[in-house]
Protein backbone atom coordinates (compact mmCIF):
# COMPACT_ATOMS: atom_id res chain seq x y z
CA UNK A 1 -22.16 -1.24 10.89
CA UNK A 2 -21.73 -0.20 14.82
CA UNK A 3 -18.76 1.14 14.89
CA UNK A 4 -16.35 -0.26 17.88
CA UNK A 5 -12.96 0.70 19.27
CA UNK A 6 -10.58 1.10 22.17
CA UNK A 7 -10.99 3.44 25.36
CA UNK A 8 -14.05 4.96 26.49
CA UNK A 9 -17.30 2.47 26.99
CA UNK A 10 -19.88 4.50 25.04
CA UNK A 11 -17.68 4.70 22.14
CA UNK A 12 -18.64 1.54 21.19
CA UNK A 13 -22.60 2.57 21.24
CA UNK A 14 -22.48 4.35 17.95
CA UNK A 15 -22.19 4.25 14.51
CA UNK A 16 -19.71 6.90 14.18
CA UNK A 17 -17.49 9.12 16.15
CA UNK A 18 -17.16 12.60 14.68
CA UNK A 19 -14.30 15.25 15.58
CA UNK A 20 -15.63 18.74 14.71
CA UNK A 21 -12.08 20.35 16.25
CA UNK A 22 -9.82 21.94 13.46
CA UNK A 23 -8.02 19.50 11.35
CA UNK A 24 -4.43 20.42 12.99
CA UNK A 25 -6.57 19.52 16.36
CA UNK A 26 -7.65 16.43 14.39
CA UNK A 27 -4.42 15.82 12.48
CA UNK A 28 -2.17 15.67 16.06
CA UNK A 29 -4.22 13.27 17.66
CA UNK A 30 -8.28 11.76 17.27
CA UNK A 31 -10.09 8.82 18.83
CA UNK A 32 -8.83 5.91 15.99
CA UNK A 33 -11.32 5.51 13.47
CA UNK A 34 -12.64 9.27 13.98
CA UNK A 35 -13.76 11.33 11.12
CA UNK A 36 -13.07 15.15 11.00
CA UNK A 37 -15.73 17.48 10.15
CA UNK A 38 -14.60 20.47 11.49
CA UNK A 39 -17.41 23.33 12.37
CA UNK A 40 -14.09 25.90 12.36
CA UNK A 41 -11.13 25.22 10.33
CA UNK A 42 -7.88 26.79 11.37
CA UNK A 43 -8.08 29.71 10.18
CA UNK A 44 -11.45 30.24 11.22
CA UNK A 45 -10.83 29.66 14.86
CA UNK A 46 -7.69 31.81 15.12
CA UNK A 47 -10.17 34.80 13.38
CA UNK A 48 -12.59 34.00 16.05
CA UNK A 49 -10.22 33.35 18.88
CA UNK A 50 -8.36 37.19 18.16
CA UNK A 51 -11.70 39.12 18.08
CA UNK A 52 -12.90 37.22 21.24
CA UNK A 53 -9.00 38.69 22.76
CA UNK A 54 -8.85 41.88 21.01
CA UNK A 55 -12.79 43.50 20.57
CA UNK A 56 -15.41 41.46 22.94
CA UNK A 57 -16.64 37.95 23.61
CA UNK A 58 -20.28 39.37 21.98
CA UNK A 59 -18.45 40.08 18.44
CA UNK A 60 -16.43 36.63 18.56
CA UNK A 61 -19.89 34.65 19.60
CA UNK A 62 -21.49 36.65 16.56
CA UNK A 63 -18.82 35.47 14.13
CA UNK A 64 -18.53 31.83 15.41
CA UNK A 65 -22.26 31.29 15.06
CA UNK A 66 -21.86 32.65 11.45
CA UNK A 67 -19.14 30.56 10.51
CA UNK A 68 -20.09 26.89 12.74
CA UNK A 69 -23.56 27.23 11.14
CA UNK A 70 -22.17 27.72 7.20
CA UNK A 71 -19.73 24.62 7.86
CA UNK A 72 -22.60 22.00 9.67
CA UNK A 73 -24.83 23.02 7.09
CA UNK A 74 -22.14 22.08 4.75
CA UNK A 75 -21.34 18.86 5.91
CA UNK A 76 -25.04 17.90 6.23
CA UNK A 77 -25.39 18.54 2.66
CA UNK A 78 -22.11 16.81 1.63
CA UNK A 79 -20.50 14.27 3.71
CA UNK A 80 -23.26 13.06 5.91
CA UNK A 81 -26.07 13.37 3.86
CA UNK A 82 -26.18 9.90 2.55
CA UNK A 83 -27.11 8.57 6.40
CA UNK A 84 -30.43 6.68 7.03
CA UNK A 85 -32.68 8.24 10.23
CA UNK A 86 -31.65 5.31 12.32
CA UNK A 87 -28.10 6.57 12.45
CA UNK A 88 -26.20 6.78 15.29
CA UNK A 89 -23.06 9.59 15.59
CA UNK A 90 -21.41 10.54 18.45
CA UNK A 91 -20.13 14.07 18.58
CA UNK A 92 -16.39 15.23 20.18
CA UNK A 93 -14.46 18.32 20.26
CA UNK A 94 -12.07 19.71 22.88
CA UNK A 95 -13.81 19.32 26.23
CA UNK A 96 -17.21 18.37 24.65
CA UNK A 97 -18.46 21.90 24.97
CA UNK A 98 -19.70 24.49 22.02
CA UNK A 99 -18.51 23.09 19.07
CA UNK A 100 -19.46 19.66 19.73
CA UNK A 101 -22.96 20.80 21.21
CA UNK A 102 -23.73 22.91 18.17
CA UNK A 103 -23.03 20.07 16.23
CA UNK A 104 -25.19 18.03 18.10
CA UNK A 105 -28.06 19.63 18.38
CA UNK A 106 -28.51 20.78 14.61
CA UNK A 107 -28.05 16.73 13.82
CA UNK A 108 -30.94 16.17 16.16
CA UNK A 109 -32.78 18.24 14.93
CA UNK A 110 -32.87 16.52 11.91
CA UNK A 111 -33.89 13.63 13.24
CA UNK A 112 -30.63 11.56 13.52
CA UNK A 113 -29.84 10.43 17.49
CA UNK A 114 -26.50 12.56 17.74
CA UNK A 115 -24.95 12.48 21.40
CA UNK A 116 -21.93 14.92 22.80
CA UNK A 117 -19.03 12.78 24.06
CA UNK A 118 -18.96 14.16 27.50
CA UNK A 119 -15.44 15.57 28.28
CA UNK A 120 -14.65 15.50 24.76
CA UNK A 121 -10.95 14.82 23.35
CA UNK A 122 -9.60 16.02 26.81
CA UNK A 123 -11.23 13.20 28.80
CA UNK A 124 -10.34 11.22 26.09
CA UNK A 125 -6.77 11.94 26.44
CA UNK A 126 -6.99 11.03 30.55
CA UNK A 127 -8.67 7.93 29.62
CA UNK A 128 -5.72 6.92 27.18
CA UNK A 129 -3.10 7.76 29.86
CA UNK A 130 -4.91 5.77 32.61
CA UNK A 131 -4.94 2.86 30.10
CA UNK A 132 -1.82 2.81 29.10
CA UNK A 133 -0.60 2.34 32.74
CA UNK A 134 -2.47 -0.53 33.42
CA UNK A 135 -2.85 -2.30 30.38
CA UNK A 136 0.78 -3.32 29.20
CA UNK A 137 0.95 -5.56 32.28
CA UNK A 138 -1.89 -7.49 31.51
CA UNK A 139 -0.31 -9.71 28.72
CA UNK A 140 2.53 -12.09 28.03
CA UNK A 141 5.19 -10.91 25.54
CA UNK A 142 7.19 -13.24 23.30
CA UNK A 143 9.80 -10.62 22.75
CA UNK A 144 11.54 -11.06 18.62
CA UNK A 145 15.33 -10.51 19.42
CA UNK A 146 17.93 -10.55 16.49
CA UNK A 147 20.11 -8.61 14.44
CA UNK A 148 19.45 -6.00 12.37
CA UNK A 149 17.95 -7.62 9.21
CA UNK A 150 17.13 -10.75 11.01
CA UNK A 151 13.69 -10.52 10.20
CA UNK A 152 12.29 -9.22 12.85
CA UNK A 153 9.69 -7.22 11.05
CA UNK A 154 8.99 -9.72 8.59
CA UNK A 155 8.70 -12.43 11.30
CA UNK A 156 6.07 -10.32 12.90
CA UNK A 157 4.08 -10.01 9.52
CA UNK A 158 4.10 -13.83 9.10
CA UNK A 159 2.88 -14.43 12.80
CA UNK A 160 0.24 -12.14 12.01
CA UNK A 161 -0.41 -13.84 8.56
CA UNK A 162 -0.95 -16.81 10.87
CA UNK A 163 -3.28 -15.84 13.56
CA UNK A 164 -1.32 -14.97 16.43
CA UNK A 165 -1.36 -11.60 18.56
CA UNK A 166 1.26 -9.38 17.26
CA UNK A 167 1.75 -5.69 18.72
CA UNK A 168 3.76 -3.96 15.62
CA UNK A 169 5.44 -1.14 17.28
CA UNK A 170 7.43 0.24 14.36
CA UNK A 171 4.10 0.04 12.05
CA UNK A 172 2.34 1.74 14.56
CA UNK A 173 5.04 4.73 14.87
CA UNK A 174 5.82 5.00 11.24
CA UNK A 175 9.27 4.34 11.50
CA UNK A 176 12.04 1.35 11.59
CA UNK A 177 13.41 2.18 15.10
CA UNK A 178 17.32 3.27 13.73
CA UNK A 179 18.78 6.04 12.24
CA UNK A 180 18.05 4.90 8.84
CA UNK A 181 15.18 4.03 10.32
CA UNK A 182 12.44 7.18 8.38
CA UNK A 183 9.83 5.75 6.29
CA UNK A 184 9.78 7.75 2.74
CA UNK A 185 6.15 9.76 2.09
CA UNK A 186 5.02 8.13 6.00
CA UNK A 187 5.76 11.04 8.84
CA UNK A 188 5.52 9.65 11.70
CA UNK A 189 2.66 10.56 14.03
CA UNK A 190 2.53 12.78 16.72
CA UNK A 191 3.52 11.06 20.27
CA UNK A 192 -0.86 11.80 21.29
CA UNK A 193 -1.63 9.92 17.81
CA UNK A 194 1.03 7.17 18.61
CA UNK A 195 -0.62 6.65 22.03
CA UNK A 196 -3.89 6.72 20.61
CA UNK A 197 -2.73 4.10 17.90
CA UNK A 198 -1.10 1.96 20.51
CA UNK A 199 -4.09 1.60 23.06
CA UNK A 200 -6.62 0.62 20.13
CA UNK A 201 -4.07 -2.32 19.05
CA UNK A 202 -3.59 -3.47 22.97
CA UNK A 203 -7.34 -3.10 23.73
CA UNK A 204 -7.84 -5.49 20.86
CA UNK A 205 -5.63 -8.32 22.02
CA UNK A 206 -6.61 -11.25 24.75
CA UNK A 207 -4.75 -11.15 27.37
CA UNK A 208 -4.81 -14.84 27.47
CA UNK A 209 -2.99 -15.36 24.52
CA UNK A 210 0.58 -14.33 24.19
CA UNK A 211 1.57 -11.62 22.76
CA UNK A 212 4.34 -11.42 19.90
CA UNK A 213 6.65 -7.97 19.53
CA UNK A 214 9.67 -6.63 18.72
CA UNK A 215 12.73 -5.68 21.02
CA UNK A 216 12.41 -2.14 21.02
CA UNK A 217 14.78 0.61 22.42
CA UNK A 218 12.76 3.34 24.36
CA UNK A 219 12.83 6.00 21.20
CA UNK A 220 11.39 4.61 18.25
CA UNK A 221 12.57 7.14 15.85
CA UNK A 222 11.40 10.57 17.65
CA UNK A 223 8.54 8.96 19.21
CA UNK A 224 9.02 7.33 23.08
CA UNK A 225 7.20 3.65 23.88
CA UNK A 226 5.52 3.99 27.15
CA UNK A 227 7.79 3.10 30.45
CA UNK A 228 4.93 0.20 31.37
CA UNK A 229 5.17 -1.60 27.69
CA UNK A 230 8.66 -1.06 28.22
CA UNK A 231 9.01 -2.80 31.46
CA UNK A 232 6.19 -5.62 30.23
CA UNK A 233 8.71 -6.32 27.40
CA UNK A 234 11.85 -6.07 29.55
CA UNK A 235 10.20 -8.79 31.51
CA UNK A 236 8.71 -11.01 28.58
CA UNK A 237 9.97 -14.12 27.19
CA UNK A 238 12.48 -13.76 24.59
CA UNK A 239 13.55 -15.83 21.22
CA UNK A 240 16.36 -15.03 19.27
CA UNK A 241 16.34 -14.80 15.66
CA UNK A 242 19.35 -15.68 13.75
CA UNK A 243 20.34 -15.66 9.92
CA UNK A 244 23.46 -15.07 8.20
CA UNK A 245 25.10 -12.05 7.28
CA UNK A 246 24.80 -12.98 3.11
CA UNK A 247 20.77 -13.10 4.07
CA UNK A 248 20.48 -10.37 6.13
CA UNK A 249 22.48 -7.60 4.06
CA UNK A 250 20.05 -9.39 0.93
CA UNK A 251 17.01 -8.28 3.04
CA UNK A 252 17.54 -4.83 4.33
CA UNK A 253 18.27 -3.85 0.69
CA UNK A 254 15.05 -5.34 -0.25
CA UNK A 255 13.48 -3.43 2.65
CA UNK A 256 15.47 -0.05 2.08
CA UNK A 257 15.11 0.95 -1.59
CA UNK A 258 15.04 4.58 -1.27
CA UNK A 259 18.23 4.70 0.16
CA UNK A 260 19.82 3.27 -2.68
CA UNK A 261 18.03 4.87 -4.97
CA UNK A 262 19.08 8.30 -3.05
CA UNK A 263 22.42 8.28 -2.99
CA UNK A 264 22.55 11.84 -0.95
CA UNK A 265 19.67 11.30 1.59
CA UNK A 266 21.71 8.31 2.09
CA UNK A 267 24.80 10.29 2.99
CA UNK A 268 22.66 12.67 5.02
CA UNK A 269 21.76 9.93 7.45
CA UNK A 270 24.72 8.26 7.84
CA UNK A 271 26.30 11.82 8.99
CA UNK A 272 24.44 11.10 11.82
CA UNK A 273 26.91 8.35 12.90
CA UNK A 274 29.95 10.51 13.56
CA UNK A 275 29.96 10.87 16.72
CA UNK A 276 30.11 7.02 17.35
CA UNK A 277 32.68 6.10 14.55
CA UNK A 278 36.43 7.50 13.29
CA UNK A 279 36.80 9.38 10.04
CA UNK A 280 38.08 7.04 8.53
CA UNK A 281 35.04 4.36 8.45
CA UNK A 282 32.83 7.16 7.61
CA UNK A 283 34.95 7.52 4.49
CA UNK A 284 34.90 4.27 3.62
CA UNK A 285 31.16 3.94 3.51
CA UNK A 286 31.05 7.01 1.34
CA UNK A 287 33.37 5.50 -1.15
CA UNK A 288 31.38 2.49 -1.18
CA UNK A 289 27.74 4.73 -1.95
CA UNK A 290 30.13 6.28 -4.25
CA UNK A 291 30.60 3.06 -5.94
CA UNK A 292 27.38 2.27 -5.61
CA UNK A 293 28.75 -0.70 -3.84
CA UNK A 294 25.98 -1.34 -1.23
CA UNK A 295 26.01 -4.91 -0.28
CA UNK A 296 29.65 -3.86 1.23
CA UNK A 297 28.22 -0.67 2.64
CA UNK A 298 25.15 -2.64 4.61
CA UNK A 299 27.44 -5.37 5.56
CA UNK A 300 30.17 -3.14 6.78
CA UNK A 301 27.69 -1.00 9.17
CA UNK A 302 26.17 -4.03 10.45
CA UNK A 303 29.24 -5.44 11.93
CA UNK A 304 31.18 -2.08 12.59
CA UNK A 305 27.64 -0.65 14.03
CA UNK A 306 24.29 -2.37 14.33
CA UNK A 307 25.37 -5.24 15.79
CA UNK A 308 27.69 -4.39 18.79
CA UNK A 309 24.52 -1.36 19.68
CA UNK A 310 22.03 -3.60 19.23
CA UNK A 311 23.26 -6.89 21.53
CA UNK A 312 24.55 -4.10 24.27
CA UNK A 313 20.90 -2.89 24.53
CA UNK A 314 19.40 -6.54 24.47
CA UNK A 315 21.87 -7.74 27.27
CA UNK A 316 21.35 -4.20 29.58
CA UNK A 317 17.09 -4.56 29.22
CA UNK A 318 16.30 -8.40 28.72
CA UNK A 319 17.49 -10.31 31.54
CA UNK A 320 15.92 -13.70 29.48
CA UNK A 321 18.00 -12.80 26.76
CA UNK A 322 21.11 -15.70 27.92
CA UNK A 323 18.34 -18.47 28.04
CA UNK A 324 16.38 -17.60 25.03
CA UNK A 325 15.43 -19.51 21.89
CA UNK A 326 16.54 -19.39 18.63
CA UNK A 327 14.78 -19.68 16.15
CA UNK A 328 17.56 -20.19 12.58
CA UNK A 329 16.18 -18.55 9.79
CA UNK A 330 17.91 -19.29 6.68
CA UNK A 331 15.35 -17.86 4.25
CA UNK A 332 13.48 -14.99 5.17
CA UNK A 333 11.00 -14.96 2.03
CA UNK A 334 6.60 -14.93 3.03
CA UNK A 335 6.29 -18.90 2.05
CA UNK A 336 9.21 -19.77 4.24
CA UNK A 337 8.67 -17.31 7.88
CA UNK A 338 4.80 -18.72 8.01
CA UNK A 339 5.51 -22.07 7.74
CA UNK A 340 8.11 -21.32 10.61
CA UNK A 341 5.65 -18.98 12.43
CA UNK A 342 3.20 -21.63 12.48
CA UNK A 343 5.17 -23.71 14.55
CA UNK A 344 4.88 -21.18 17.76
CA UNK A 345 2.07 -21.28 20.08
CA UNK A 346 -1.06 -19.13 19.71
């Protein structure tokens, strides 16, 4: 199958893209959809990099060529052995120079019609920073505003479920956007792989068609949304979701398991609120983990906290905010946000 994605035209030419750079090269940032077969692991390259420093270029060369041509050898054997001679790879690593070449050439020589991605990852990276200046103003945002536990995220999966555009910023950074915001086992990406993610989701989208996404602050747990999405949102069309408390405080307990069922990570997080709140709330939401009382915990920092942050932020960036929709949401199960999302315009 040809594989396709986002930035650079000739990625699209090929079957597969290959990353021979070290998997932490890989691991902070790759062209989506990438496989890593490194020709030096870490290690490796930090041994080759400190005799190239410390004895002579000659000695590192000798090493490298040892060690690149033991690892392509492996991966011919393992991993891509299984290709027909018709395939297609194209070949990256840091500025599409040694590692990338040797790989290269040794798959040609096999007979399989490898190329070099000229400029490698680093012209890669320029391309995804040019992109993302442009591209953001291109489409029409229907901006989700609402409470905390409004449904936002859900709304966005049913839109989705029902063929419209959505652009999922918290999926796509790993995170819920607040301070309990940290998905449990899911890091969050670096800010290069978050960029990367985010241009292969816009390129995918017709700009003729709006596009649906949440209201998003500028830090979406440690990782920033680019100023030009920002300002394309700030000036998008907004609707306003709405539920009632009862519903809401029912779905972010749904949504937020691991904090109750980590009582002291719980505790950890909230700490984080101090600065914004007098001792004496803090207390009280302790006592109520304590009890193991969440609905009043939830309900308690959504009125003493979400809510006054979160509409003080909507009224500073969304001047559409004051003539938006709403859209009521009294249940905010799958069955009942399609049949709702199917009501907006594709």
């Amino acid at each position: 199958m040809l594989f396709k994605t986002a930035t650079l035209p000739q990625l699209g030419e090929f079957d597969e893209i290959i990353d021979v750079r070290s998997p932490s090269e890989f691991a902070d940032d790759h062209i989506p959809g990438a496989i890593n077969c490194p020709v030096l692991n870490d290690e490796e390259r930090a041994r080759v990099g400190t005799l190239y420093t410390q004895t002579s270029p000659f000695e590192a060369r000798k090493l490298g060529a040892v060690l690149v041509a033991r690892n392509i050898a492996a991966h011919i054997e393992n991993r891509l052995s299984a290709h027909p001679k018709s395939w297609r790879p194209l070949i990256y690593c840091w500025r599409g120079g040694q590692r990338s070449g040797a790989m290269s050439i040794i798959l040609n020589q096999v007979g399989w019609a490898a190329h070099k991605l000229e400029g490698g990852y680093k012209q890669y990276r320029r391309d995804v920073i040019r992109q993302l200046e442009a591209l953001p103003g291109t489409f029409k945002f229907e901006v989700l505003c609402g409470s905390t536990g409004s449904g936002k995220s859900r709304f966005l999966k049913a839109l989705e479920e029902t063929e419209h555009q959505v652009l999922d910023l918290e999926t796509l950074a790993q995170h819920r956007g607040s301070v309990l915001g940290n998905l449990p086992h899911a890091p969050q990406p670096s800010q290069k792989g978050f960029e990367s993610r985010l241009l292969h989701q816009l390129a995918r989208l017709d700009p003729a068609r709006p596009v649906y996404i949440e209201a998003e602050s500028r830090k979406i747990g440690r990782l920033a949304v680019p100023d030009t999405l920002l300002q394309a949102m700030h000036t998008g069309h907004c609707r306003r979701l709405e539920t009632t408390v009862p519903v809401r405080v029912g779905a972010l307990l749904e949504d937020y398991p691991h904090f109750t069922e980590n009582r002291e990570l719980l505790e950890t997080q909230l700490d984080l609120l101090q600065p914004f709140h007098p001792r004496t709330t803090l207390e009280s939401w302790r006592e109520s983990i304590a009890r193991g009382d969440f609905y009043t915990l939830v309900e308690s920092l959504l009125i003493t906290h979400y809510d006054p942050a979160y509409f003080r932020a909507l009224e500073k960036n969304y001047a559409d905010l004051a003539d938006a929709e709403t859209l009521s949401l009294a249940d905010l199960t799958p069955a009942a946000l399609r049949e709702r999302a199917a009501q907006l315009p594709r």
